[in-house]
Protein backbone atom coordinates (compact mmCIF):
# COMPACT_ATOMS: atom_id res chain seq x y z
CA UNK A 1 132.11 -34.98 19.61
CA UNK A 2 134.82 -37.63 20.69
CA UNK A 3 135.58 -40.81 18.52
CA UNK A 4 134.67 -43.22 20.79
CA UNK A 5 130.50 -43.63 21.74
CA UNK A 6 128.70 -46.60 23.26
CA UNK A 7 125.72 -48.22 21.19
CA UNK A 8 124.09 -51.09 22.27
CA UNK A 9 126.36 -52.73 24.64
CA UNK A 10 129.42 -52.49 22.44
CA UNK A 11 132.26 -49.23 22.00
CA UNK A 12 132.86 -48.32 18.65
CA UNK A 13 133.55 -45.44 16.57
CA UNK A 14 130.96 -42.81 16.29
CA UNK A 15 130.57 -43.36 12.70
CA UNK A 16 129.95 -46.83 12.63
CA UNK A 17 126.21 -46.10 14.66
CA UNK A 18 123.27 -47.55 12.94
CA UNK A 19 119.49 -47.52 13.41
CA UNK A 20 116.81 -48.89 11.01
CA UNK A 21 116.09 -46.65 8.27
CA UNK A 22 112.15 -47.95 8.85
CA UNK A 23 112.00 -47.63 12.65
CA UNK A 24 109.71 -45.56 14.69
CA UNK A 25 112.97 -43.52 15.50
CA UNK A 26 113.72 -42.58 12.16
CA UNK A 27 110.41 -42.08 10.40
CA UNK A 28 108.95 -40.22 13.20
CA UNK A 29 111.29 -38.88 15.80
CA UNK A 30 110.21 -41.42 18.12
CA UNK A 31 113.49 -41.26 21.19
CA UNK A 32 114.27 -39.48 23.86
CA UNK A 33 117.51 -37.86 24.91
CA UNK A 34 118.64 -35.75 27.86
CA UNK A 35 122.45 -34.06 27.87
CA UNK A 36 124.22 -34.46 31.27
CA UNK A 37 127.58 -32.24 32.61
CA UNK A 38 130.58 -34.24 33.50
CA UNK A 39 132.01 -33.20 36.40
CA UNK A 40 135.15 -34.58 38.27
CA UNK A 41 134.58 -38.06 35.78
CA UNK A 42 130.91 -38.40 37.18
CA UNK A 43 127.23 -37.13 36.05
CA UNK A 44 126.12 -34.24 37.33
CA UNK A 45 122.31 -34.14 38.69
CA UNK A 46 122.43 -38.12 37.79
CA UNK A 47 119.47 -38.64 39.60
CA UNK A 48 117.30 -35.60 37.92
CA UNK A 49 118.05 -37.29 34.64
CA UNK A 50 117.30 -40.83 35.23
CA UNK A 51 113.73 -39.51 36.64
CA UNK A 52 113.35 -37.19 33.48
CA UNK A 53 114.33 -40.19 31.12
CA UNK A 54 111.74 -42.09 32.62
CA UNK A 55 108.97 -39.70 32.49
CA UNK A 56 109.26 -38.57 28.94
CA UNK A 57 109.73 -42.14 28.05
CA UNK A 58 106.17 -43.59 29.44
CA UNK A 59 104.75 -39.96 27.92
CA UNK A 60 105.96 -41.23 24.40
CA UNK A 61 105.85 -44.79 24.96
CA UNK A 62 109.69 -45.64 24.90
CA UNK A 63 110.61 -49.06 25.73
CA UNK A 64 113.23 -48.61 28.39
CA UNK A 65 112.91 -51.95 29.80
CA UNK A 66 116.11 -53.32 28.77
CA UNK A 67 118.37 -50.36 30.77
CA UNK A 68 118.43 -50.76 34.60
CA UNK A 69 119.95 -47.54 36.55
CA UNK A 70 123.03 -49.79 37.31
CA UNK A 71 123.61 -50.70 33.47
CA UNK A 72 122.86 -46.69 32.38
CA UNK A 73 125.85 -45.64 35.09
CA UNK A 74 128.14 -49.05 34.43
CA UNK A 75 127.65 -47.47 30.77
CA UNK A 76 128.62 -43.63 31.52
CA UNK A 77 131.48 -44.47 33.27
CA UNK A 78 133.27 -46.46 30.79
CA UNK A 79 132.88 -44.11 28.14
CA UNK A 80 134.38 -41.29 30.56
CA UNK A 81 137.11 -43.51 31.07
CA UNK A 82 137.56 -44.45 27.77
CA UNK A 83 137.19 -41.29 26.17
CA UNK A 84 139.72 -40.16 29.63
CA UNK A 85 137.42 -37.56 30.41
CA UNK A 86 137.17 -35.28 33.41
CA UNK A 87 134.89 -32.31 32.54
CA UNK A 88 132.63 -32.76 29.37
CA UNK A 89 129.22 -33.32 28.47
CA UNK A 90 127.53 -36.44 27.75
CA UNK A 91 124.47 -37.32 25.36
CA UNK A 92 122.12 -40.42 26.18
CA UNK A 93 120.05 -41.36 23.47
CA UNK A 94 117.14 -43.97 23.37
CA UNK A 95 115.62 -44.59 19.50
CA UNK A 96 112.87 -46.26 19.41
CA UNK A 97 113.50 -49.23 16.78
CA UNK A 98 110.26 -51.07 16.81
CA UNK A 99 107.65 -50.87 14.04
CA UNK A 100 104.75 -48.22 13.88
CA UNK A 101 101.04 -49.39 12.54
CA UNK A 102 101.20 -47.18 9.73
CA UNK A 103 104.54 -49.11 8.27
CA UNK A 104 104.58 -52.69 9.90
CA UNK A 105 107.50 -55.03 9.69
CA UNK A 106 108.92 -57.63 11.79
CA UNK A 107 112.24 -56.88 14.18
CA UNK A 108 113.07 -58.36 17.37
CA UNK A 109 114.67 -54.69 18.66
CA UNK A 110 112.86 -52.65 20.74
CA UNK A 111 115.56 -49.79 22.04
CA UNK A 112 118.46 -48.60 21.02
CA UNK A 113 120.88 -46.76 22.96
CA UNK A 114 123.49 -44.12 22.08
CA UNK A 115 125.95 -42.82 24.92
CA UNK A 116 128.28 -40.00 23.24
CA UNK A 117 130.65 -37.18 24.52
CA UNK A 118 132.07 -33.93 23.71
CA UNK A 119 133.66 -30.98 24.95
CA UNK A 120 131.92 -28.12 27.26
CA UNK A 121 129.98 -25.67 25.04
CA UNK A 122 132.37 -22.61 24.70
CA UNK A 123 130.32 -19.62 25.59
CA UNK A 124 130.76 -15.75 24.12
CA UNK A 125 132.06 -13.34 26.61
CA UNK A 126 129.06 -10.89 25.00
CA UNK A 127 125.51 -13.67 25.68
CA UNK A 128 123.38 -11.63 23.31
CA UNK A 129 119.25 -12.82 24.04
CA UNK A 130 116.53 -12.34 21.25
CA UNK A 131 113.12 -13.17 20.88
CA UNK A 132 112.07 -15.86 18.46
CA UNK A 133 109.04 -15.59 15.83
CA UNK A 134 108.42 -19.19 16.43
CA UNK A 135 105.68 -20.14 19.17
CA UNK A 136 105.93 -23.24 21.92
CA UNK A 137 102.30 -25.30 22.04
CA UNK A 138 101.93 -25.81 24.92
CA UNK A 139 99.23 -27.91 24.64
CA UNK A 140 101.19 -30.46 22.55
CA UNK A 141 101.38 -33.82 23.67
CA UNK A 142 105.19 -33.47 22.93
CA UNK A 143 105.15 -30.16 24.98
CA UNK A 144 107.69 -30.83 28.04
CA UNK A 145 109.08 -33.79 26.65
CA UNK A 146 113.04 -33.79 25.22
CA UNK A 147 112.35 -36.00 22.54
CA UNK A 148 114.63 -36.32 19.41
CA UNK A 149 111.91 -34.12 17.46
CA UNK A 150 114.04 -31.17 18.24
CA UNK A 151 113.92 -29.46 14.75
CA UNK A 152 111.60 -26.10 16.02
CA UNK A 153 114.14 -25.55 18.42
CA UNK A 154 117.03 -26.61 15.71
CA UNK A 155 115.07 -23.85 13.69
CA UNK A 156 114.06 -20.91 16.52
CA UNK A 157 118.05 -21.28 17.23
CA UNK A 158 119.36 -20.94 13.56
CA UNK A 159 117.02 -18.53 13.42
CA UNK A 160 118.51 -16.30 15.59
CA UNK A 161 122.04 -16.60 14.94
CA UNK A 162 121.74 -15.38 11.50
CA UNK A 163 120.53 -12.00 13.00
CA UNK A 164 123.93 -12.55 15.54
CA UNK A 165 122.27 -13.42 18.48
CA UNK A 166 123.00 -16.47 20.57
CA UNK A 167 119.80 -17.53 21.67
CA UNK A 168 116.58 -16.22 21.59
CA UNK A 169 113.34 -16.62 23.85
CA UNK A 170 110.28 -18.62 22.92
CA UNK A 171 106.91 -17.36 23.65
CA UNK A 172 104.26 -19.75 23.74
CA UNK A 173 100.90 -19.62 22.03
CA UNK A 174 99.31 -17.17 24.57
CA UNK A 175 102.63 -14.93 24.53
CA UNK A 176 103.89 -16.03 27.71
CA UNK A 177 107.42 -16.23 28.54
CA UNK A 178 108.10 -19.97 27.96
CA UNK A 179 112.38 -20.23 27.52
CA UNK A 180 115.21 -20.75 25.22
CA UNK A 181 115.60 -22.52 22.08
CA UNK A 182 117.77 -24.44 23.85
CA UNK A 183 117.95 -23.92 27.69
CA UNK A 184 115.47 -22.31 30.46
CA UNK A 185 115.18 -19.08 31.13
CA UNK A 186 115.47 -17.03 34.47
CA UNK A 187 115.28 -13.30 34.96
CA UNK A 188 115.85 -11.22 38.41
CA UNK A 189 113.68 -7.70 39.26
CA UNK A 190 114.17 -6.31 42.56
CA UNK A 191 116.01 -8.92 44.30
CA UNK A 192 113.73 -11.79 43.40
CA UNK A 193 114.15 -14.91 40.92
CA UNK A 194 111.63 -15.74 38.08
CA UNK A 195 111.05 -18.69 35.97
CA UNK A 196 108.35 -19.72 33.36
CA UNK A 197 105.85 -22.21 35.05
CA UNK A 198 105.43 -25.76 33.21
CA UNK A 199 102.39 -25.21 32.96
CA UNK A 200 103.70 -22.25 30.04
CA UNK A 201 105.26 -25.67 28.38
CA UNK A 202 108.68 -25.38 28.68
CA UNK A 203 110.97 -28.22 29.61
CA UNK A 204 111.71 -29.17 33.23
CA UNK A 205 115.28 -28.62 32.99
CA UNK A 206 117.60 -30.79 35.14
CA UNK A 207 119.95 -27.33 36.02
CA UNK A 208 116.46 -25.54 36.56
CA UNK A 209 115.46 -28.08 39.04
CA UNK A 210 118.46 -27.54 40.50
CA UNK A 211 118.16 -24.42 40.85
CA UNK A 212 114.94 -23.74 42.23
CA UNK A 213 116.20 -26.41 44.58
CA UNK A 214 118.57 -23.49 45.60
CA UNK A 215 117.72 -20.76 45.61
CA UNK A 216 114.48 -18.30 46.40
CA UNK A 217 112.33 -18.53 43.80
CA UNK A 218 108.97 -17.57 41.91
CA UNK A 219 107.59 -20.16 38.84
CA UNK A 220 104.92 -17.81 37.00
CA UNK A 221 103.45 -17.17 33.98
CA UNK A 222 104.55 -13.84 32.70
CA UNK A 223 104.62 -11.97 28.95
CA UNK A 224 107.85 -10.25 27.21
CA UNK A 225 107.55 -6.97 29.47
CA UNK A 226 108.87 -8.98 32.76
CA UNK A 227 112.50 -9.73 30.78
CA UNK A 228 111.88 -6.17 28.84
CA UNK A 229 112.02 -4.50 32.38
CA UNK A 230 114.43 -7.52 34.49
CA UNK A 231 117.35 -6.41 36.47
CA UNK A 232 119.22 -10.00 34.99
CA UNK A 233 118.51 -12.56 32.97
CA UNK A 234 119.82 -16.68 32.79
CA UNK A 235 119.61 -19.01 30.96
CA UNK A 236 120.47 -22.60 32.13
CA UNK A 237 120.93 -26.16 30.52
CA UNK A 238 123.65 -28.87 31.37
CA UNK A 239 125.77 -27.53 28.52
CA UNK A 240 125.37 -23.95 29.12
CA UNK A 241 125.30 -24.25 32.95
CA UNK A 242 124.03 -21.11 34.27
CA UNK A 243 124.98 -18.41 31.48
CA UNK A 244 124.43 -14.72 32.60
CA UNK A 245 123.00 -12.83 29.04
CA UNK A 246 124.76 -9.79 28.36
CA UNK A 247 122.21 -8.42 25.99
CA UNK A 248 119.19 -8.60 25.32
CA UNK A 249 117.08 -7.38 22.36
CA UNK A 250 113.64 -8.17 21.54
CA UNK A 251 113.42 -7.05 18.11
């Protein structure tokens, strides 16, 4: 991560960052984030993000009120420049700092937000693919949603890369394909492109809008024998960008 992050309209060091200890953020998880590529100095799939924020915000009920689309850009590209970035990634953060009815207290904050940047993700030449022992709901209300209670994925991921695999493949509660601990999932068989549905609960990824926006395409719901028997397999997030898996072993 670089020094240098943007928190509620000032630029300061990234350890200087606070949020109340008692907020709805830090009891419960309550904030949203989405992780953009930098590309040439701007953000990449801007757009896809901004509509993404939004949607998992009013899902949650995260105040973004305060942060027009002009302020959220003004924002991004000062840090670039001040960070003198030209290809990077960048985290947007939005903690919810109000007060939950289980622990009340008084504060005039609604939202906070974090802007921070790092480095592309360095990838292994040898993507090896897994398959996780740790289920998606996807009937959860949080199903979908790329809220800060990441720790399943946190988990499914750690998970796997003590048996030295990369990533690994979620299955959701009826044993459909679902995608990455971390990124969505795409396989090819006979010339044709696959992807989980939503409706399997996996996130819609920015880069997998992106690329069903480009390319010839099938969203279904499918079990572990459609990647057991795939010609290729993807994966795809803004840090991993689309990642070709080299191997892939279910057990």
């Amino acid at each position: 991560m670089h020094e240098t992050v943007f928190f509620n309209q000032q630029f300061i060091t990234n350890f200087d960052t606070k949020i109340s200890a008692i907020s709805s953020a830090a009891l419960y998880g309550k904030s949203i984030f989405t992780t953009i590529a930098i590309k040439e100095k701007k953000a990449f799939l801007w757009e896809k993000h901004r509509r993404r924020l939004n949607d998992n915000a009013a899902k949650i009920g995260v105040d973004l009120s305060d942060f027009s689309e002009v302020f959220l850009i003004d924002a991004l590209d000062k840090i670039i420049e001040k960070n003198k970035i030209e290809t990077a990634r960048a985290r947007i953060t939005f903690f919810d700092e109000r007060a939950s009815n289980i622990w009340n207290f008084e504060t005039e904050k609604k939202t906070s937000i974090l802007i921070t940047t790092a480095d592309q993700r360095k990838l292994p030449e040898n993507f090896r693919l897994t398959v996780s022992p740790f289920r998606i709901n996807s009937a959860s209300p949080l199903a979908g949603v790329k809220s800060c209670n990441y720790l399943e994925n946190i988990l499914a991921l750690e998970e796997a890369k003590n048996r030295g695999f990369d990533e690994a493949v979620r299955l959701n509660e009826r044993g459909e394909i679902a995608s990455a601990c971390m990124a969505n999932i795409f396989w090819r068989k006979d010339g044709k492109l696959f992807t989980p549905s939503l409706e399997t609960g996996c996130l819609a990824g920015t880069m997998r809008e992106f690329v069903l926006e480009n390319e010839s395409e099938i969203e279904i719901k499918a079990d572990l024998e459609s990647l057991k028997n795939a010609d290729e397999i993807f994966l795809t997030s803004a840090g991993l960008g689309i990642c070709k898996v080299s191997e892939f072993k279910p057990k």
